[in-house]
ModelCIF file with pLDDT and N, C-alpha, C, O atoms, coordinates in Angstrom:
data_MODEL
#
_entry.id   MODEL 
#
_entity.id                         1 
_entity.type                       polymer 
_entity.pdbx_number_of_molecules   1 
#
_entity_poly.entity_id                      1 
_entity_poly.type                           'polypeptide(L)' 
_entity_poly.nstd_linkage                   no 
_entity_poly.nstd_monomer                   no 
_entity_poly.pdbx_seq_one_letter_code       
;(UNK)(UNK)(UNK)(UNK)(UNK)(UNK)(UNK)(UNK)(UNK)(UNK)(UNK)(UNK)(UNK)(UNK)(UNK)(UNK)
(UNK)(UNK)(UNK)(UNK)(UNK)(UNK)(UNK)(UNK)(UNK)(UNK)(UNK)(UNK)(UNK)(UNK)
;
_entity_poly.pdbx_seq_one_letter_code_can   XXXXXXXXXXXXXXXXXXXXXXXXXXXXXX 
_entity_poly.pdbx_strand_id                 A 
#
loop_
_entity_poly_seq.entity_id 
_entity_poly_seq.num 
_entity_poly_seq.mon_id 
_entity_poly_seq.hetero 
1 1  UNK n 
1 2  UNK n 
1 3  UNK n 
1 4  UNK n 
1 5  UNK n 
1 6  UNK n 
1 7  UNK n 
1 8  UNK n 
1 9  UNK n 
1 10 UNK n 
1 11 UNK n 
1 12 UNK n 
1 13 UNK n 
1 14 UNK n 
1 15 UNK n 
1 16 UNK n 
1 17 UNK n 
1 18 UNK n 
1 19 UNK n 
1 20 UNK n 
1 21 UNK n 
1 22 UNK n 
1 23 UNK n 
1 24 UNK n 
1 25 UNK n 
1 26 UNK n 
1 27 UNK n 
1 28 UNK n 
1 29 UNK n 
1 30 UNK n 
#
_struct_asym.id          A 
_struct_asym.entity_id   1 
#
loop_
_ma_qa_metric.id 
_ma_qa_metric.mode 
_ma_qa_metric.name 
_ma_qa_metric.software_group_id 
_ma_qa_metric.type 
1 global pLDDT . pLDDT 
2 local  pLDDT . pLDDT 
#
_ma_qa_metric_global.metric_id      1 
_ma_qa_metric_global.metric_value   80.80 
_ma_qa_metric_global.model_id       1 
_ma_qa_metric_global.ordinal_id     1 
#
loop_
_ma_qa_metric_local.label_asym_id 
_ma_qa_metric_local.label_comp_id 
_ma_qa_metric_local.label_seq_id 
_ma_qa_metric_local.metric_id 
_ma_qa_metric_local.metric_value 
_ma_qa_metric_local.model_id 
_ma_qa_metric_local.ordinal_id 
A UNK 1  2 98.00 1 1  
A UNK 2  2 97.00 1 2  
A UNK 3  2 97.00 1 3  
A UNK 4  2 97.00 1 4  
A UNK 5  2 95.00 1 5  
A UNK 6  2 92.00 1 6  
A UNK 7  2 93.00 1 7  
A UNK 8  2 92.00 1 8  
A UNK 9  2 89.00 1 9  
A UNK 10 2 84.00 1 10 
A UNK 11 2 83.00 1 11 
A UNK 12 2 83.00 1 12 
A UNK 13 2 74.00 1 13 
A UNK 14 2 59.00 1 14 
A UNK 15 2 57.00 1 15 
A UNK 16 2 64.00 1 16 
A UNK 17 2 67.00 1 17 
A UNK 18 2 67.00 1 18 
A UNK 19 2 74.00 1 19 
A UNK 20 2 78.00 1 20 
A UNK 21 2 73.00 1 21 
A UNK 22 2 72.00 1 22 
A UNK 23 2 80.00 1 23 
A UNK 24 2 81.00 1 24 
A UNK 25 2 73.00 1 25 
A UNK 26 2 77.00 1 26 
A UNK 27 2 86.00 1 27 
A UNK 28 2 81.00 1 28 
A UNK 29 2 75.00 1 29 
A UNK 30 2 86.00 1 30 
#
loop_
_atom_site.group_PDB 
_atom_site.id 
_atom_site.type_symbol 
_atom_site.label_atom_id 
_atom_site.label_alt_id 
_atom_site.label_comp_id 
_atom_site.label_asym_id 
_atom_site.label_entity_id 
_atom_site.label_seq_id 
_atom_site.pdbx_PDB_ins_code 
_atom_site.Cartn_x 
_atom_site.Cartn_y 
_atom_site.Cartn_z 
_atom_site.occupancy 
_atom_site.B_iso_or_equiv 
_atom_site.pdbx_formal_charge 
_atom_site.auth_seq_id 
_atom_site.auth_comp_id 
_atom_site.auth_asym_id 
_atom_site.auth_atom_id 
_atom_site.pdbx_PDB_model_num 
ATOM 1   N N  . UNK A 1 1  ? 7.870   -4.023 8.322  1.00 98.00 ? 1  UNK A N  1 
ATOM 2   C CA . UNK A 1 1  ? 8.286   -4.526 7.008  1.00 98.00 ? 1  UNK A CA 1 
ATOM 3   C C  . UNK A 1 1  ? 7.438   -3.905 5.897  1.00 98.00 ? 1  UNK A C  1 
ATOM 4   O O  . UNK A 1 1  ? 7.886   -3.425 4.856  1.00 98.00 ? 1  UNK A O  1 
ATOM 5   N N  . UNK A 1 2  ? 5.954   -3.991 6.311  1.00 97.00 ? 2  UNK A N  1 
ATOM 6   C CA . UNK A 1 2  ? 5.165   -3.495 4.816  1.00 97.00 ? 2  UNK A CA 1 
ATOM 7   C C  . UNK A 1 2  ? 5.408   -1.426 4.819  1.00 97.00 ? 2  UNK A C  1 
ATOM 8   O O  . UNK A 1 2  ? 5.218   -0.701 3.842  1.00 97.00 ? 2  UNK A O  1 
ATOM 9   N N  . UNK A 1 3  ? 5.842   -0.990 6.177  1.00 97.00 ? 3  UNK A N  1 
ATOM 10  C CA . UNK A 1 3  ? 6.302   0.576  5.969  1.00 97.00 ? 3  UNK A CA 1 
ATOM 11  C C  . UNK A 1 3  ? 7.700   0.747  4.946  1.00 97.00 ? 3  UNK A C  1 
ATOM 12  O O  . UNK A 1 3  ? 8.034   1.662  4.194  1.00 97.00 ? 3  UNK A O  1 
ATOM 13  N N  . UNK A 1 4  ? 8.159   -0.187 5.185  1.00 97.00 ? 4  UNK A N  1 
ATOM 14  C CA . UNK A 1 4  ? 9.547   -0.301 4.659  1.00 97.00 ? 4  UNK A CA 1 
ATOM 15  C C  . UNK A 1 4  ? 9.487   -0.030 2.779  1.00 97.00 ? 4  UNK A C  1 
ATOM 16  O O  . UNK A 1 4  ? 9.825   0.867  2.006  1.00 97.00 ? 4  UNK A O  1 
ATOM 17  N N  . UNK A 1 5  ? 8.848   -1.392 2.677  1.00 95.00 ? 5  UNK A N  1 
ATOM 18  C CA . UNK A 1 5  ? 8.661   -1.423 1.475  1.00 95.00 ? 5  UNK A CA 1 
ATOM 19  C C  . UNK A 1 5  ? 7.407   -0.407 0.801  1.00 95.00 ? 5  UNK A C  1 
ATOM 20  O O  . UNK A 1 5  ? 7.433   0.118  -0.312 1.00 95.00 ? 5  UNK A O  1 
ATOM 21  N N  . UNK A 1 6  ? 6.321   -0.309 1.830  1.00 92.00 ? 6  UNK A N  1 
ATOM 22  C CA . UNK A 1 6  ? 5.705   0.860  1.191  1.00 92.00 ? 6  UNK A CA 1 
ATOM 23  C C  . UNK A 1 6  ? 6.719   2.224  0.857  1.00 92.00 ? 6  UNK A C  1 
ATOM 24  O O  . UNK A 1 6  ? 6.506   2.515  -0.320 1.00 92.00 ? 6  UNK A O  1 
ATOM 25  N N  . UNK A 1 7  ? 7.703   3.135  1.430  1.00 93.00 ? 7  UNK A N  1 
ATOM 26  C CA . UNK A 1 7  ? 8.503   3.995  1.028  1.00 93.00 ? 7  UNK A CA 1 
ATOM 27  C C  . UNK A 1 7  ? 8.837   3.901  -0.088 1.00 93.00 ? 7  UNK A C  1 
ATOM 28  O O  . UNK A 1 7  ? 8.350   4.583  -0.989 1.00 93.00 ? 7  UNK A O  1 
ATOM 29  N N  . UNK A 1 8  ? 10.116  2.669  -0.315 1.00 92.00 ? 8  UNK A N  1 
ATOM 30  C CA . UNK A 1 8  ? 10.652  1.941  -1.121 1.00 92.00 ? 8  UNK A CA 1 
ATOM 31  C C  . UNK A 1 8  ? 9.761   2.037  -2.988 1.00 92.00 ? 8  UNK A C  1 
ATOM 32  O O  . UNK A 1 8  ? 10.226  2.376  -4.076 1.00 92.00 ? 8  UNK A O  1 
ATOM 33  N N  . UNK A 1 9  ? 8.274   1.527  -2.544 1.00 89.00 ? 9  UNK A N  1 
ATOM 34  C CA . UNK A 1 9  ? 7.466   1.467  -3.764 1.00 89.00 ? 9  UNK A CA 1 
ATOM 35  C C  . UNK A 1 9  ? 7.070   2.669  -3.760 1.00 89.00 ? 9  UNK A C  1 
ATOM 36  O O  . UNK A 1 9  ? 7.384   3.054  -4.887 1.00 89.00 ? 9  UNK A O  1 
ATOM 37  N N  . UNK A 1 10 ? 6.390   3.865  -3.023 1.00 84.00 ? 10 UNK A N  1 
ATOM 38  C CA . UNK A 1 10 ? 6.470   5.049  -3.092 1.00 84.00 ? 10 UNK A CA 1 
ATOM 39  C C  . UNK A 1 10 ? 6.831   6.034  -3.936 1.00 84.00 ? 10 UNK A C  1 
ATOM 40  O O  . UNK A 1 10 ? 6.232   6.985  -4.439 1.00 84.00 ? 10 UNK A O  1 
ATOM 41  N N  . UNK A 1 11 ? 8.424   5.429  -4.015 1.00 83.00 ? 11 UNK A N  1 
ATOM 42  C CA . UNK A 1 11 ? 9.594   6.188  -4.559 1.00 83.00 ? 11 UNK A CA 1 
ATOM 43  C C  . UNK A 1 11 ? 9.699   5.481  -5.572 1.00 83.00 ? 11 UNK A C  1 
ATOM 44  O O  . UNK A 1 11 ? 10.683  5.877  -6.196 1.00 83.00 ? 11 UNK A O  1 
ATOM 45  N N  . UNK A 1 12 ? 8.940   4.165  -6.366 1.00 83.00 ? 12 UNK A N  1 
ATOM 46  C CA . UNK A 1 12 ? 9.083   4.037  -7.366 1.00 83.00 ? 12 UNK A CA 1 
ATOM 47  C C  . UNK A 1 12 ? 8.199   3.969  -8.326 1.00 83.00 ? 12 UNK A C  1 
ATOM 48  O O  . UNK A 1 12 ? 8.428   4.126  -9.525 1.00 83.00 ? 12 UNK A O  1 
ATOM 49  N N  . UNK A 1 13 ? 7.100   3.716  -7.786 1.00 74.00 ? 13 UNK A N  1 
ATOM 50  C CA . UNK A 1 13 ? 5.650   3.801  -8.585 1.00 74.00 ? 13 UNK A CA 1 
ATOM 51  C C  . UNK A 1 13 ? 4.917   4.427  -8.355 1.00 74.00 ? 13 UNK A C  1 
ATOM 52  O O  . UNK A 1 13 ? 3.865   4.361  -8.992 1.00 74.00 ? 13 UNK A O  1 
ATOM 53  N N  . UNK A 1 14 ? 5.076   5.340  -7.352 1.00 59.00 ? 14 UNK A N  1 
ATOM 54  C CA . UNK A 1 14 ? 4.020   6.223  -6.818 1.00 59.00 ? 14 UNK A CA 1 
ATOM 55  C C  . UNK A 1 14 ? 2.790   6.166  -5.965 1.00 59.00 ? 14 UNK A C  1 
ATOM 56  O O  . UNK A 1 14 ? 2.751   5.397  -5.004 1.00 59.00 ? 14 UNK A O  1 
ATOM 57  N N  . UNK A 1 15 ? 1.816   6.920  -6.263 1.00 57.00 ? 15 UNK A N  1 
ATOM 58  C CA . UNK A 1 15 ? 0.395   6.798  -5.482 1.00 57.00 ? 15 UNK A CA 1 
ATOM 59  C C  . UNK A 1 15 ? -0.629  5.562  -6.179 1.00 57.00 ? 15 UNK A C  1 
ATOM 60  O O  . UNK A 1 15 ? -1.588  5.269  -5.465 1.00 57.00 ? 15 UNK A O  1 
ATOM 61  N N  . UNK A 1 16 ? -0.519  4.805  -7.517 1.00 64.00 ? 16 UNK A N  1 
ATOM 62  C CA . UNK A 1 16 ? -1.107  4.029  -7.620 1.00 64.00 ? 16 UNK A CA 1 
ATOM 63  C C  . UNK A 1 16 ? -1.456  3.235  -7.559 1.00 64.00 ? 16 UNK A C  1 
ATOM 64  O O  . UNK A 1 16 ? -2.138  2.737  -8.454 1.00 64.00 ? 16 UNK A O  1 
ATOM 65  N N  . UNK A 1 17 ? -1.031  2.370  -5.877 1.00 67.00 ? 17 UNK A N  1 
ATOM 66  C CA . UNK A 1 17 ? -1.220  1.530  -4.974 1.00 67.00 ? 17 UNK A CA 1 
ATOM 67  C C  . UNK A 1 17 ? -1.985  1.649  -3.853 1.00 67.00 ? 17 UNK A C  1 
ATOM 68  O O  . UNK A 1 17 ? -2.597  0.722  -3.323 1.00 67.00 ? 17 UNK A O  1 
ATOM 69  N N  . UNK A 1 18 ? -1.943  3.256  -3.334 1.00 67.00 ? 18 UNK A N  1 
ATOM 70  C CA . UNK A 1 18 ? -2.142  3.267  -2.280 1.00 67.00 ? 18 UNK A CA 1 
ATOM 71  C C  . UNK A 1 18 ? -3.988  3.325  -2.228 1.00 67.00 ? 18 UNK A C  1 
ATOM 72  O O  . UNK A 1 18 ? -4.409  3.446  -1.078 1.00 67.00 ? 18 UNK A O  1 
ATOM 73  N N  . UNK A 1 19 ? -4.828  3.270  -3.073 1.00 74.00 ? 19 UNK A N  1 
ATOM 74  C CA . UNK A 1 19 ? -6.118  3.317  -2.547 1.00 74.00 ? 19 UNK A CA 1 
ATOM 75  C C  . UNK A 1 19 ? -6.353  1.280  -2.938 1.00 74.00 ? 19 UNK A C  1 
ATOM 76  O O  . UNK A 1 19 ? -7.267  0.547  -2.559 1.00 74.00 ? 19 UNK A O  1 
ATOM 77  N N  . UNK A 1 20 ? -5.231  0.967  -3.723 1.00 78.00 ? 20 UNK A N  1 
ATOM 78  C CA . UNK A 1 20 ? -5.543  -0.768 -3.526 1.00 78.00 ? 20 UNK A CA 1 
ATOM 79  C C  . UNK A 1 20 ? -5.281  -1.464 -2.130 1.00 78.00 ? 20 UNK A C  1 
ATOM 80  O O  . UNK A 1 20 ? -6.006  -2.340 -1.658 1.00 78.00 ? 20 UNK A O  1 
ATOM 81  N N  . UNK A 1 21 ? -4.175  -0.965 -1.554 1.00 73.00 ? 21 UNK A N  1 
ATOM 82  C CA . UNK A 1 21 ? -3.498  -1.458 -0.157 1.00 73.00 ? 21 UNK A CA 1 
ATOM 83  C C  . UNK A 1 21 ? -4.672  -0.987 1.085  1.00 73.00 ? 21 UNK A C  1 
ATOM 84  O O  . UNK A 1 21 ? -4.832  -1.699 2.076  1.00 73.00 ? 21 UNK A O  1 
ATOM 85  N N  . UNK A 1 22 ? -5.376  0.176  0.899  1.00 72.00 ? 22 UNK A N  1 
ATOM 86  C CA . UNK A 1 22 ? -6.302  0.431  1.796  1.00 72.00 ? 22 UNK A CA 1 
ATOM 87  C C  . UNK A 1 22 ? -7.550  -0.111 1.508  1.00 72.00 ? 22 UNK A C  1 
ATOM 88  O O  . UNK A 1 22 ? -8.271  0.020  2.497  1.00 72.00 ? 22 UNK A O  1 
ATOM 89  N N  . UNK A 1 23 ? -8.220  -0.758 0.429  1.00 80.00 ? 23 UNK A N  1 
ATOM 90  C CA . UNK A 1 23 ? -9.223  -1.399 -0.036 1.00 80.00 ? 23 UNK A CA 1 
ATOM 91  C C  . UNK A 1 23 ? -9.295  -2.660 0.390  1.00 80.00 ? 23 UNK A C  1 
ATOM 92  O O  . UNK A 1 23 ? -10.286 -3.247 0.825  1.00 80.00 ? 23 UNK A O  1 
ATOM 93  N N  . UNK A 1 24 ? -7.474  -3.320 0.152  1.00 81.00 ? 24 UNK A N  1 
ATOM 94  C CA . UNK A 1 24 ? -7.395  -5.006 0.940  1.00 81.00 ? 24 UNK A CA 1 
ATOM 95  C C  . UNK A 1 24 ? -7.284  -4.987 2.022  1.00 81.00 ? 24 UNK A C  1 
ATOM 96  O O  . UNK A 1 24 ? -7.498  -6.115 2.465  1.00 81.00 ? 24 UNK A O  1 
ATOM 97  N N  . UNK A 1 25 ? -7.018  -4.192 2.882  1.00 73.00 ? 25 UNK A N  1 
ATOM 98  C CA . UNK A 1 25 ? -6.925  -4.151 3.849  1.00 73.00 ? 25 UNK A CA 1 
ATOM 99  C C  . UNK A 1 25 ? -8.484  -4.004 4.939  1.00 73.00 ? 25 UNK A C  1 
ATOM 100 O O  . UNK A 1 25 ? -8.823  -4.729 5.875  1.00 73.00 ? 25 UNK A O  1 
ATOM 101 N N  . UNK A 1 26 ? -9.095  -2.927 4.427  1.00 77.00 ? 26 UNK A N  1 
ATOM 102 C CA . UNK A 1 26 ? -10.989 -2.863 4.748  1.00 77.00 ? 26 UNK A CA 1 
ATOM 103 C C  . UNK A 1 26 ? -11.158 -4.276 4.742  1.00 77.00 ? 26 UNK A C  1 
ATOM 104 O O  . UNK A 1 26 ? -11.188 -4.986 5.748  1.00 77.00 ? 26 UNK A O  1 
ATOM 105 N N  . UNK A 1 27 ? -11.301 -4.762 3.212  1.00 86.00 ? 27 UNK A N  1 
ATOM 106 C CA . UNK A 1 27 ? -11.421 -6.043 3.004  1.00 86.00 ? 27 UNK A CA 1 
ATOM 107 C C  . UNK A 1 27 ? -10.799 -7.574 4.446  1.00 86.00 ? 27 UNK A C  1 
ATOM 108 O O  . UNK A 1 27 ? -11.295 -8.317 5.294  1.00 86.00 ? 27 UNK A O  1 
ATOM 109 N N  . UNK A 1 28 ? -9.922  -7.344 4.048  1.00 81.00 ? 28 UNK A N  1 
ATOM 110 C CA . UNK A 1 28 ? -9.071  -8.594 5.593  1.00 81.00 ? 28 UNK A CA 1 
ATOM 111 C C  . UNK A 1 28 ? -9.842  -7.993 6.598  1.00 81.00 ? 28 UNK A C  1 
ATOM 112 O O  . UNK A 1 28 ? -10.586 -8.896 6.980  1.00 81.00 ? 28 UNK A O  1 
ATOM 113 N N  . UNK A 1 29 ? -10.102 -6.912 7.287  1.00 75.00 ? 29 UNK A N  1 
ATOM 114 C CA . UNK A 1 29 ? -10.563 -6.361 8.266  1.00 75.00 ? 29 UNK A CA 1 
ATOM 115 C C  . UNK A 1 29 ? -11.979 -6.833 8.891  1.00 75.00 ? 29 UNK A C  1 
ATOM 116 O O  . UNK A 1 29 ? -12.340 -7.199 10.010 1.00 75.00 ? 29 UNK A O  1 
ATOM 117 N N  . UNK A 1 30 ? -12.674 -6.632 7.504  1.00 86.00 ? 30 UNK A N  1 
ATOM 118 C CA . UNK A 1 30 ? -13.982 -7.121 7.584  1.00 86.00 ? 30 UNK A CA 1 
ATOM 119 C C  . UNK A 1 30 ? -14.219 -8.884 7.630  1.00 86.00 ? 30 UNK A C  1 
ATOM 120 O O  . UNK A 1 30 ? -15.354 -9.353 7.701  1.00 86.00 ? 30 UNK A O  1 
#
């Protein structure tokens, strides 16, 4: 589901998500 919609936002907003989605994610991880 979140590949899905990652494409989806990809194609509409671009790259200026993608170092937030890998930051929350470290974050939950830790």
């Amino acid at each position: 589901v979140f590949s899905i919609a990652g494409v989806k936002v990809g194609n509409a907003f671009g790259t200026k998500y993608k170092a937030k989605a890998e930051l929350a994610g470290g974050i939950i991880l830790i």
